[in-house]
Protein backbone atom coordinates (compact mmCIF):
# COMPACT_ATOMS: atom_id res chain seq x y z
CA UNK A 1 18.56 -4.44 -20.60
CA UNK A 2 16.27 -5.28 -17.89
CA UNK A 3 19.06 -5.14 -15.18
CA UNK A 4 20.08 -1.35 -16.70
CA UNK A 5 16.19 -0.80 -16.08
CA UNK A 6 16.02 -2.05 -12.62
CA UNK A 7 19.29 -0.11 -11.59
CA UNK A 8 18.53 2.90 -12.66
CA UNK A 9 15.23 2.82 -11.40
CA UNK A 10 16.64 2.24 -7.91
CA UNK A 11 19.14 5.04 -8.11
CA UNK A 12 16.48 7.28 -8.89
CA UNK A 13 14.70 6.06 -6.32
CA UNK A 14 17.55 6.41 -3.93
CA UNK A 15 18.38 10.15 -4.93
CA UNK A 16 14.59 10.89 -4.50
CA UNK A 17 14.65 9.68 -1.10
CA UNK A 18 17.64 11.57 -0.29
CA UNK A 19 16.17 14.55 -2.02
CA UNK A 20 12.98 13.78 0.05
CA UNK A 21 14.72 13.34 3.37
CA UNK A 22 16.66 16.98 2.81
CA UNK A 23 13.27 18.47 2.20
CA UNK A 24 11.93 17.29 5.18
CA UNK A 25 14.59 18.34 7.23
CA UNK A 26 14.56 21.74 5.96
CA UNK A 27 10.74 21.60 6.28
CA UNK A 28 11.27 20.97 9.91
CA UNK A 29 14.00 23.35 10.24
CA UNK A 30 11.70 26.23 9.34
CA UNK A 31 8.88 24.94 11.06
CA UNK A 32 10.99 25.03 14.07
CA UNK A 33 12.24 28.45 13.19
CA UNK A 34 8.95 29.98 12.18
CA UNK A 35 7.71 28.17 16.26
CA UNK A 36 10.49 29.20 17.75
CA UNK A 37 10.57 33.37 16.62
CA UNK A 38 6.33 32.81 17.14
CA UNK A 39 6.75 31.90 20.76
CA UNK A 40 9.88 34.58 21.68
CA UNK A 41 7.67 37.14 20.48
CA UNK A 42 4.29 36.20 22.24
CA UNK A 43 6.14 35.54 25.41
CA UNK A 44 7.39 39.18 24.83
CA UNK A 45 4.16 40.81 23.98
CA UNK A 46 3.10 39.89 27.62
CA UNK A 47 6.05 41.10 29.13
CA UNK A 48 5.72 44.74 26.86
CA UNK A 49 1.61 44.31 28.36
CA UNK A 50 3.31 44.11 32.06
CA UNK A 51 5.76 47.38 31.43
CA UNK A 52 3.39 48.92 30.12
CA UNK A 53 0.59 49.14 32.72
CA UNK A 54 3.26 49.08 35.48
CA UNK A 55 4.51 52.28 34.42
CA UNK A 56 4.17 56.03 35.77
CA UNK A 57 1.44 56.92 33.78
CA UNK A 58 0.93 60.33 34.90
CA UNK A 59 5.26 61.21 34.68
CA UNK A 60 4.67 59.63 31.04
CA UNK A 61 1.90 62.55 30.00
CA UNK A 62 3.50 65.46 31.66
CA UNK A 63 6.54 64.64 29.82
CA UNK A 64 4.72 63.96 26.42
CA UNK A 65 3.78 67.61 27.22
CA UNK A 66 7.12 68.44 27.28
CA UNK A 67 9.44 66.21 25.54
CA UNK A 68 12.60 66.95 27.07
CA UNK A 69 15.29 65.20 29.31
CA UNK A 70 13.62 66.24 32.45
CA UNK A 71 13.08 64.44 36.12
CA UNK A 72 9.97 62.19 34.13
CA UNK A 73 12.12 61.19 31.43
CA UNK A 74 15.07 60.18 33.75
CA UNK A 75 12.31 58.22 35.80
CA UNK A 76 10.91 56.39 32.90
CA UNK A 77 14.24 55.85 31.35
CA UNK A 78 15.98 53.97 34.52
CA UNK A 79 12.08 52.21 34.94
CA UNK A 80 12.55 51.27 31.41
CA UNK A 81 16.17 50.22 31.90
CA UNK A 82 15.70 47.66 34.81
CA UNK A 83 12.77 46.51 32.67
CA UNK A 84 15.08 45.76 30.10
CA UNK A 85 17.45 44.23 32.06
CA UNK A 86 14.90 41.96 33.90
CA UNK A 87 13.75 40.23 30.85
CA UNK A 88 16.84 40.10 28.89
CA UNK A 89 15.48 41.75 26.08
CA UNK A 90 17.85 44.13 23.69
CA UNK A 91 16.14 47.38 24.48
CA UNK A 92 12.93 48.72 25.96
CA UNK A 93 11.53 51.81 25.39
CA UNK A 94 8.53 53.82 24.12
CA UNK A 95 6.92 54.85 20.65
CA UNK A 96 4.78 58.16 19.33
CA UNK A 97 2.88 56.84 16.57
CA UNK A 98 0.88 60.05 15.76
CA UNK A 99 0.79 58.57 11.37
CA UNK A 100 0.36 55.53 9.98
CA UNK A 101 4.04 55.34 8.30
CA UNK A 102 6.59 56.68 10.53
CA UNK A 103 7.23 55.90 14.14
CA UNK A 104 9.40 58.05 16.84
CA UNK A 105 11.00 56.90 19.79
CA UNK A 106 10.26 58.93 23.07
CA UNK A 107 12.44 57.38 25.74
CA UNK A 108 14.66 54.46 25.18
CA UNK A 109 16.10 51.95 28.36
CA UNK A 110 19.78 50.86 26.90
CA UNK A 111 22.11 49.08 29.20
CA UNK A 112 23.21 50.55 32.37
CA UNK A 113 27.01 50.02 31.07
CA UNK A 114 25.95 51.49 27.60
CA UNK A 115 26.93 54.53 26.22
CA UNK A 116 24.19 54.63 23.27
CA UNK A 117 21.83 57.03 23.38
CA UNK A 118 18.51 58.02 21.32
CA UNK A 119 17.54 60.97 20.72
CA UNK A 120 13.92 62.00 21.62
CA UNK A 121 11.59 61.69 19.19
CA UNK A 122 14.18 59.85 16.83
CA UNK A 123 12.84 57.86 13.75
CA UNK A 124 12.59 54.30 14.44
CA UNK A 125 12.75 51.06 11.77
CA UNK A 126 9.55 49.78 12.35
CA UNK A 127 8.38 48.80 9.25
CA UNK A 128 4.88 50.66 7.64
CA UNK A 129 3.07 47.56 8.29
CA UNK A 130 3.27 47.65 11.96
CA UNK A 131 3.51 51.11 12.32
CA UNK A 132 -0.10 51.17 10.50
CA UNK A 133 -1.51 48.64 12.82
CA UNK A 134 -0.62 51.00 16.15
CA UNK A 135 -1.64 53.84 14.11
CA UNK A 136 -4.73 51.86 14.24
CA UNK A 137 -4.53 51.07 17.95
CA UNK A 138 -3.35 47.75 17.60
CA UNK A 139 -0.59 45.37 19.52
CA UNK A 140 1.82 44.71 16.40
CA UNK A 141 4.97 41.72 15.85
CA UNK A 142 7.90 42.43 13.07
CA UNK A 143 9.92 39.94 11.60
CA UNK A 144 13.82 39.86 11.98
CA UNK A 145 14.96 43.44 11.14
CA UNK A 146 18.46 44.46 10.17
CA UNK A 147 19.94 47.77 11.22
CA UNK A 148 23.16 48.67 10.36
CA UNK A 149 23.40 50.40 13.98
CA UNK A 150 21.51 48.28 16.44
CA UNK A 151 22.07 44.90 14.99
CA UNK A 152 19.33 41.93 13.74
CA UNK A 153 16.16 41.77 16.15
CA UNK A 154 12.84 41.57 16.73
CA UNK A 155 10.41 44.30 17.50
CA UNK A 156 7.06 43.90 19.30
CA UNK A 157 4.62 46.51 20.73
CA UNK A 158 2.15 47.49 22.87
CA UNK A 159 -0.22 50.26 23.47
CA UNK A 160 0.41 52.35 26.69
CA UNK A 161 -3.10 53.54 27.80
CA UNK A 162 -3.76 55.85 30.35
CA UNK A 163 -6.27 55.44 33.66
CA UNK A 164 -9.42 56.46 30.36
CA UNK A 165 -8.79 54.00 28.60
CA UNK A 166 -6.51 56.01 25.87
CA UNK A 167 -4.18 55.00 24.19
CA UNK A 168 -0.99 58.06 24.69
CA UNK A 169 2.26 56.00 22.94
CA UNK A 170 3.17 52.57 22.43
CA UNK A 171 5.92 50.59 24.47
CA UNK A 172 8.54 48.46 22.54
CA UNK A 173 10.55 45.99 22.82
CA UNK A 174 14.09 45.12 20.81
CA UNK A 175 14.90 41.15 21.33
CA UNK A 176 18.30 40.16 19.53
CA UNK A 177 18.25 37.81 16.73
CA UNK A 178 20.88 36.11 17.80
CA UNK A 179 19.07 35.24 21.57
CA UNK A 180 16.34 34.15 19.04
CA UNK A 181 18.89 32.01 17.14
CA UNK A 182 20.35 30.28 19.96
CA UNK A 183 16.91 29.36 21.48
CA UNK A 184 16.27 27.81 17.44
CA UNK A 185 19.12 26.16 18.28
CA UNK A 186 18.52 24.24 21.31
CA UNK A 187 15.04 23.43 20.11
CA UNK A 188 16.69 22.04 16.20
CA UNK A 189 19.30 20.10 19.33
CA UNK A 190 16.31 18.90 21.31
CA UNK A 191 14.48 17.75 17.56
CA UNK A 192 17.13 16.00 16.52
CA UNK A 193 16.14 12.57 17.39
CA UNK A 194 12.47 13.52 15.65
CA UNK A 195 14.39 14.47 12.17
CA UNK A 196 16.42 10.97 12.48
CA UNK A 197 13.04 9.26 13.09
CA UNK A 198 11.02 10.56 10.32
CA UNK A 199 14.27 10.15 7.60
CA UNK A 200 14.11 6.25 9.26
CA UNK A 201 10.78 6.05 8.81
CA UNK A 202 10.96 7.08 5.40
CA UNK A 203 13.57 4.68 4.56
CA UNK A 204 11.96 1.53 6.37
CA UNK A 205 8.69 2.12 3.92
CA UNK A 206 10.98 2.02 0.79
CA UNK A 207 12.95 -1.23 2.26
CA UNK A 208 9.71 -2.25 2.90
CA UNK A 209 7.78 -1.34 -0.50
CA UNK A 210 11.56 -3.09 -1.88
CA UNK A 211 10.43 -6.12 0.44
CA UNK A 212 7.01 -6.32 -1.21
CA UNK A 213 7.41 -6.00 -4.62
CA UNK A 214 10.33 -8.51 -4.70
CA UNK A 215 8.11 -10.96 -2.64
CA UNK A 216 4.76 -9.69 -5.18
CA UNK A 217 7.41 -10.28 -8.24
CA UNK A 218 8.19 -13.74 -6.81
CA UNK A 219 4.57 -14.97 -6.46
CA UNK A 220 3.27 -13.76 -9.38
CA UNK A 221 6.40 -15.56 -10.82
CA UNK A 222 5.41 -18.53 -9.07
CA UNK A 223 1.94 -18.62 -10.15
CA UNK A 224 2.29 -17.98 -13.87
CA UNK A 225 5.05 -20.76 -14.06
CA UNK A 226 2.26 -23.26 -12.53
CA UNK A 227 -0.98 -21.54 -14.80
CA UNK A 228 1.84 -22.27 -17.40
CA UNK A 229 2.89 -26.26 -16.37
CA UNK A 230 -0.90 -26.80 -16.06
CA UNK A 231 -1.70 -25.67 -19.57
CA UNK A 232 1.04 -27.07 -20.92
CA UNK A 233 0.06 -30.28 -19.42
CA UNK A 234 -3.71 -30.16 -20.55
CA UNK A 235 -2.62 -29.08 -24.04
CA UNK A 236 -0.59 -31.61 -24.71
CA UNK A 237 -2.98 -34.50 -23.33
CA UNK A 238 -5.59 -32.35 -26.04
CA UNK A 239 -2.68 -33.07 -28.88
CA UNK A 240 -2.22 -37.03 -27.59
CA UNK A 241 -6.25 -37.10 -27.51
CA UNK A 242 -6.00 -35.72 -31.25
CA UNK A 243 -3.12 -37.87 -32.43
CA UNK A 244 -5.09 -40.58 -31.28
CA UNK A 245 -8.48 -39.78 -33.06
CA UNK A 246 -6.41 -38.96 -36.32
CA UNK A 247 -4.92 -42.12 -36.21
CA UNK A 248 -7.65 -44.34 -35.42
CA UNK A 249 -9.45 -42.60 -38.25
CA UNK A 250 -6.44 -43.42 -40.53
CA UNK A 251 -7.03 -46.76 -40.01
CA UNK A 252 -11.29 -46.37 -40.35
CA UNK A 253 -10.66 -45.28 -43.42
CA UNK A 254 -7.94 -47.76 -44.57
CA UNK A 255 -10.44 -50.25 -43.89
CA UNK A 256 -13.29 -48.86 -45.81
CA UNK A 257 -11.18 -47.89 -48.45
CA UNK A 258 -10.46 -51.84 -48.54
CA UNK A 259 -14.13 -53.18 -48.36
CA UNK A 260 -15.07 -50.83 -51.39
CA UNK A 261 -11.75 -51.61 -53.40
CA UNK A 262 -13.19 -55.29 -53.00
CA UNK A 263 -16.68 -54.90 -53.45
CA UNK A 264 -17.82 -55.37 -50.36
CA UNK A 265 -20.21 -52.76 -49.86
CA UNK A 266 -21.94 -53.96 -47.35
CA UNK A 267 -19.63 -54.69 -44.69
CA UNK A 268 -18.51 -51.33 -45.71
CA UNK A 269 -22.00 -49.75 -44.86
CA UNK A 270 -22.37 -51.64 -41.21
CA UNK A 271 -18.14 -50.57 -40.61
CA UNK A 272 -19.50 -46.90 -41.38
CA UNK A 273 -22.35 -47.55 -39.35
CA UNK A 274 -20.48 -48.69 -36.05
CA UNK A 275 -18.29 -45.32 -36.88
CA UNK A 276 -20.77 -43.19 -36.85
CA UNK A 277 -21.61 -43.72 -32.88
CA UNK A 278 -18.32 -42.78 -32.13
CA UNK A 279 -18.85 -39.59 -34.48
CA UNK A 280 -21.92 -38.66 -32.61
CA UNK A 281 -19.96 -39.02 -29.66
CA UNK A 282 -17.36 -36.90 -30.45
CA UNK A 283 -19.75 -33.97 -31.83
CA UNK A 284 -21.35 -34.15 -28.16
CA UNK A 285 -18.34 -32.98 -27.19
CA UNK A 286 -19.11 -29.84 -26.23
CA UNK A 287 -20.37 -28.33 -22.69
CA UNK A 288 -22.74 -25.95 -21.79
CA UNK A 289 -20.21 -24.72 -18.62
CA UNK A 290 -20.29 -21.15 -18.26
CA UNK A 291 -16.54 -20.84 -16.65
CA UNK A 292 -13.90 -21.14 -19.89
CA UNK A 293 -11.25 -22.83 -18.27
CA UNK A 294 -13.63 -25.48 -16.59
CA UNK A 295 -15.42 -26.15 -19.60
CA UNK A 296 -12.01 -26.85 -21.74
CA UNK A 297 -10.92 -29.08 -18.90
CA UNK A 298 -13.68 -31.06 -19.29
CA UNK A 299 -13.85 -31.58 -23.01
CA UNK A 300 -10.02 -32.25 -22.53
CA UNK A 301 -10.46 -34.52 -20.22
CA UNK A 302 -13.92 -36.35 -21.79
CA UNK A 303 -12.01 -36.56 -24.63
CA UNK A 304 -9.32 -38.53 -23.07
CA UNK A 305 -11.25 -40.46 -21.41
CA UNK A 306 -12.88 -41.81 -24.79
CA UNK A 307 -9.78 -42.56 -26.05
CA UNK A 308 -9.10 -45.23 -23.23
CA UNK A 309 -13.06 -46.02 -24.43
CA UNK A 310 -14.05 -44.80 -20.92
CA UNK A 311 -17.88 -44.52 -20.38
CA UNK A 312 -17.27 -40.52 -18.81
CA UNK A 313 -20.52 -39.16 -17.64
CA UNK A 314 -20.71 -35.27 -16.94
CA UNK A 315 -22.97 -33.39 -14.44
CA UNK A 316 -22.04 -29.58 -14.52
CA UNK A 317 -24.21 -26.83 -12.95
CA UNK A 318 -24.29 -23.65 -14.98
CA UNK A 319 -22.26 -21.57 -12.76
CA UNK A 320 -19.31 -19.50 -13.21
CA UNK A 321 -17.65 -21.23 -10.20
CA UNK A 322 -15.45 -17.74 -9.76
CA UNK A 323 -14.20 -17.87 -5.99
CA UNK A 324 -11.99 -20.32 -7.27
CA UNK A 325 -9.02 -18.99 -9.15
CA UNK A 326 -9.03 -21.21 -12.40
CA UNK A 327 -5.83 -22.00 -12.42
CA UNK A 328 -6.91 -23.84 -8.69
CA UNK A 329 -9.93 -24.82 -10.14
CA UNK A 330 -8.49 -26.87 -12.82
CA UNK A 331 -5.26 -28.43 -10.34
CA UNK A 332 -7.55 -29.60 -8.41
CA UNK A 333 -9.53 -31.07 -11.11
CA UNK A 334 -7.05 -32.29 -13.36
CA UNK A 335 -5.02 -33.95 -10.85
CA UNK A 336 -7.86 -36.13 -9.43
CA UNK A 337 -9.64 -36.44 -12.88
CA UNK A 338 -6.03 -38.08 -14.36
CA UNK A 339 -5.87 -40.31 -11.39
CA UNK A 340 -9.14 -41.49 -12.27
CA UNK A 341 -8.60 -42.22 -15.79
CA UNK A 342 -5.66 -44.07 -15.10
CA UNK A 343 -7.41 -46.22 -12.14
CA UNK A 344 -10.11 -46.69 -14.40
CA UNK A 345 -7.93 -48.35 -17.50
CA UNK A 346 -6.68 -51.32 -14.82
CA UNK A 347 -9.83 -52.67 -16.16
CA UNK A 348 -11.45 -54.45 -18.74
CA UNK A 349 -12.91 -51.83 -21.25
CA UNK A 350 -16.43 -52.90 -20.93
CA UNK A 351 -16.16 -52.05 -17.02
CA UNK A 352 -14.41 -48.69 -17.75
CA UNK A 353 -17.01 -46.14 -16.14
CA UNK A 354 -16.29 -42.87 -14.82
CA UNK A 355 -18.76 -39.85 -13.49
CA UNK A 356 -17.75 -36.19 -13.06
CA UNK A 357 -20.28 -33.98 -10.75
CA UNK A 358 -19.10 -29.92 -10.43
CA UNK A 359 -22.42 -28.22 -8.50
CA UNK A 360 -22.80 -24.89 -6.82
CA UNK A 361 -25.63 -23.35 -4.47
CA UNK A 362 -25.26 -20.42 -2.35
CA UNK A 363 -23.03 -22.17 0.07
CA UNK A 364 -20.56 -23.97 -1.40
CA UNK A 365 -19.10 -25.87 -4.45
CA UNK A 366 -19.08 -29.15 -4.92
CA UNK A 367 -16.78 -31.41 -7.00
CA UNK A 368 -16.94 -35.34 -7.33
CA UNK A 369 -15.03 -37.95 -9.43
CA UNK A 370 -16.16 -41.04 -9.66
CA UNK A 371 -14.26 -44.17 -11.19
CA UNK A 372 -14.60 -47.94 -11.01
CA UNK A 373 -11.57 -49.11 -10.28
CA UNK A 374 -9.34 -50.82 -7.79
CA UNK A 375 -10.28 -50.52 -4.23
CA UNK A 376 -7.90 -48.26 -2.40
CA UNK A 377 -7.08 -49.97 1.13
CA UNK A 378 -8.00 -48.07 4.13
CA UNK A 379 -4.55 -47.56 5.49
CA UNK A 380 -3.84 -46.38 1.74
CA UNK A 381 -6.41 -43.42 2.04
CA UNK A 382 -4.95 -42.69 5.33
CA UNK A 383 -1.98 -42.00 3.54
CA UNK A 384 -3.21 -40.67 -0.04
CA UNK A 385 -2.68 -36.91 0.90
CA UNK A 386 0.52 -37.33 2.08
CA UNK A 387 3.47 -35.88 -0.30
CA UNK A 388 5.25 -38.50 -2.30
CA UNK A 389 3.10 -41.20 -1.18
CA UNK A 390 1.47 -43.16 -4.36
CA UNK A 391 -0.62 -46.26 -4.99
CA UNK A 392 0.60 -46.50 -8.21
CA UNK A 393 3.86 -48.57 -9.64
CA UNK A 394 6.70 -46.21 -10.09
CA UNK A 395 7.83 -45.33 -13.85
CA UNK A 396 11.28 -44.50 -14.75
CA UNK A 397 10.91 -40.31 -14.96
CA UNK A 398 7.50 -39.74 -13.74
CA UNK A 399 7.32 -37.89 -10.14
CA UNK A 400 4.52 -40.16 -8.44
CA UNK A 401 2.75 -38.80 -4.88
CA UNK A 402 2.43 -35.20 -5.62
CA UNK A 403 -1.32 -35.13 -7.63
CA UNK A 404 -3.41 -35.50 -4.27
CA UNK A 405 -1.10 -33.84 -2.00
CA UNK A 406 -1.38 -31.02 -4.25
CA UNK A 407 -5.00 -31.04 -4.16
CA UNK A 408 -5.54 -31.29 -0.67
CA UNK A 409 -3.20 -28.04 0.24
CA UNK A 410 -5.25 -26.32 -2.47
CA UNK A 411 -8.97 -27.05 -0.77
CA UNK A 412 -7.33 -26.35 2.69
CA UNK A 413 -6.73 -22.76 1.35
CA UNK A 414 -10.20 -21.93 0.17
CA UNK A 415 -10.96 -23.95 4.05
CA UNK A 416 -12.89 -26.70 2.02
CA UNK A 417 -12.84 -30.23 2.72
CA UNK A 418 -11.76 -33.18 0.55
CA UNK A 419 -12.82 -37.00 1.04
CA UNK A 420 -11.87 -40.32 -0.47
CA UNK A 421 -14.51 -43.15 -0.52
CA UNK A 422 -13.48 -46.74 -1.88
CA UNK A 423 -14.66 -50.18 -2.21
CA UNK A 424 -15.23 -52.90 -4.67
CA UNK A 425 -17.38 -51.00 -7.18
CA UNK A 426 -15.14 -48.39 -7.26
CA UNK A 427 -13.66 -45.04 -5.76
CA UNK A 428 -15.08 -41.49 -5.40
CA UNK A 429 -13.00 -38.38 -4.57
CA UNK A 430 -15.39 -35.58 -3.18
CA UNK A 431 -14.28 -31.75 -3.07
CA UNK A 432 -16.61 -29.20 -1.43
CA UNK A 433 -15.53 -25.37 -1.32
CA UNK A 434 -17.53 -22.89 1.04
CA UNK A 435 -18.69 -19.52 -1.61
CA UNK A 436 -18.06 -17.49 1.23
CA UNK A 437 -15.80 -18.10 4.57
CA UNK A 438 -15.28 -21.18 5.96
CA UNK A 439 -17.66 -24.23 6.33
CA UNK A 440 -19.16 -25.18 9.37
């Protein structure tokens, strides 16, 4: 089920990248277009400025006075024609806008070779947008119009204004749509290495997120199979540490049950009374640590301890101790705190001592085992940190070497420090993590 999951989330993540990539292309595409039909027609606005106040303006008015195929209109026309033919636009020619919905065409510059001709004064398909803005004595751009006579193009005008200042027509200018077209295409040609860039872009960040989550899966993977081994581990030292009690008890009370049954009440009473110390010391069990997983540790571990009738001493500052992650916290703790207890049970149980310190101040944190014990060698603590190396004996299926090698790499990554002191009396591991950055 969870494979179906996981492959159909990454088909539908694959057809929404392809879906994504296609939108972005077309995105681009009509960006391009949109720039491309922009820029034809600015660059042809100037040129319609140029004809326009290059032109006769005086032949222009006396034929507007007379609108007829006369020596001014010939002039204008062939002025119009080279115009035309200069800038490579479809046709050139001028407008009477004298409403705000219908324009006219005056004179109109075809090709030399052409045998079109408009008549004067002849409706033209400027939309009533445009036509409104000359009416109001504006410069005005169309979009791509399509006439079933002249083609697809482009129209863009300009007022013709006379040596006042007023404006007497407008002068036009037809560019084909498919000059416009092939332009779009050379730019779309020219963008083509831009459209491949941002579709590998967008698949590097999935491969990447892909990357990511696979190596976020596997650490988080990682780190709840060790939060799991190390709570396995304390909770089943908790269940030996309870076996034991219950079974010690078993016999406590087999014993006094025996005493009474003979009438022998008074050993009974000082049995009971011996009992009771170890009673008290059980109830005193509990810390007053303010982080959870420290504070079970401890009472873990204490109890433990009294089972091997260690004399465990705690010193715990009431701190939350949370720049440590607990599951480091309580690695780091456990492993050196079980190394302890079993250094500690070499000896004779009146000379079992042990003394656990966890203190913080504003710097750092500070966490100290002490056991007596047998002294570790100086070449031996040269070597303690190293992985696989042990002072222990080997046992048949237990991994020896790992507890203080583990420890170490975890202080190195909060940049804390970790010494070993040893001698007759005894041997004291010493943890110290900076609170914030690391320690001078």
């Amino acid at each position: 089920m969870k494979n179906k999951k996981l492959r159909a989330f990454l088909y539908l993540t694959i057809i929404l990248l392809i879906l994504f990539i296609l939108l972005n292309m077309f995105s681009t595409y009509l960006s391009i277009k949109n720039s491309v039909q922009k820029s034809v027609a600015n660059q042809n606005l100037v040129a319609a400025k140029s004809i326009a106040d290059s032109m006769d303006i005086e032949a222009y008015k006396r034929f507007l006075n007379n609108p007829v195929k006369s020596r001014e209109y010939t002039d204008i026309e062939t002025y119009l024609e080279d115009a035309r033919e200069k800038i490579g636009a479809l046709y050139v020619y001028t407008l009477m806008v004298d409403n705000p919905k219908v324009s006219r065409a005056m004179i109109t510059g075809f090709s030399k070779d052409s045998k079109k001709e408009f008549p004067i004064g002849g409706v033209c398909t400027v939309p009533k947008k445009q036509v409104k803005q000359a009416y109001e004595g504006k410069s005005f751009i169309t979009g791509i119009l399509e006439d079933p006579v002249y083609g697809e193009y482009l129209t863009v005008g300009v007022p013709i204004k006379d040596h006042e200042g007023a404006i007497i027509g407008f002068l036009g200018i037809d560019v084909s749509a498919e000059d416009i077209n092939t332009i779009n295409g050379k730019v779309l040609k020219s963008s083509i290495a831009i459209l491949v860039y941002n579709g590998g872009f967008v698949i590097m960040l999935l491969v990447t997120f892909f990357v990511i989550q696979k190596w976020y899966q596997k650490e988080l993977k990682r780190e709840v199979g060790d939060t799991e081994d190390t709570y396995q581990s304390e909770f089943q030292s908790l269940i030996a540490s309870v076996r034991s009690l219950r079974h010690d008890f078993s016999n406590h009370i087999q014993v006094i049950h025996g005493l009474l049954k003979l009438g022998e009440n008074g050993k009974a009473l000082d049995y009971l009374t011996g009992l009771s110390k170890e009673v008290q010391s059980i109830e005193s069990m509990k810390l007053d640590v303010n982080h959870p997983g420290l504070s079970v540790l401890l009472e873990t571990k204490k109890l433990s301890a009294q089972n091997y009738n260690i004399d465990i001493t705690l010193d715990v500052s009431p701190n939350s101790f949370n720049m440590v992650k607990t599951i480091d916290l309580i690695k780091m703790l456990s492993n050196v705190i079980d190394n302890a207890i079993e250094a500690t049970t070499e000896l004779p149980e009146q000379e079992r001592r042990m003394n656990i310190i966890c203190k913080a101040n504003e710097e750092k944190y500070t966490f100290e085992v002490t056991n007596t014990g047998p002294m570790i060698s100086t070449i031996d603590r040269e070597n303690i940190f190293v992985s696989g190396f042990s002072t222990k004996k080997a046992q048949k299926g237990k991994v020896r070497g790992q507890g203080l090698f583990i420890v170490k790499d975890l202080v190195n990554r909060y940049d804390g420090d970790i010494t070993v002191k040893s001698n007759e009396t005894g041997t004291t591991v010493t943890m110290m993590i900076p609170v914030y950055g690391r320690m001078s």
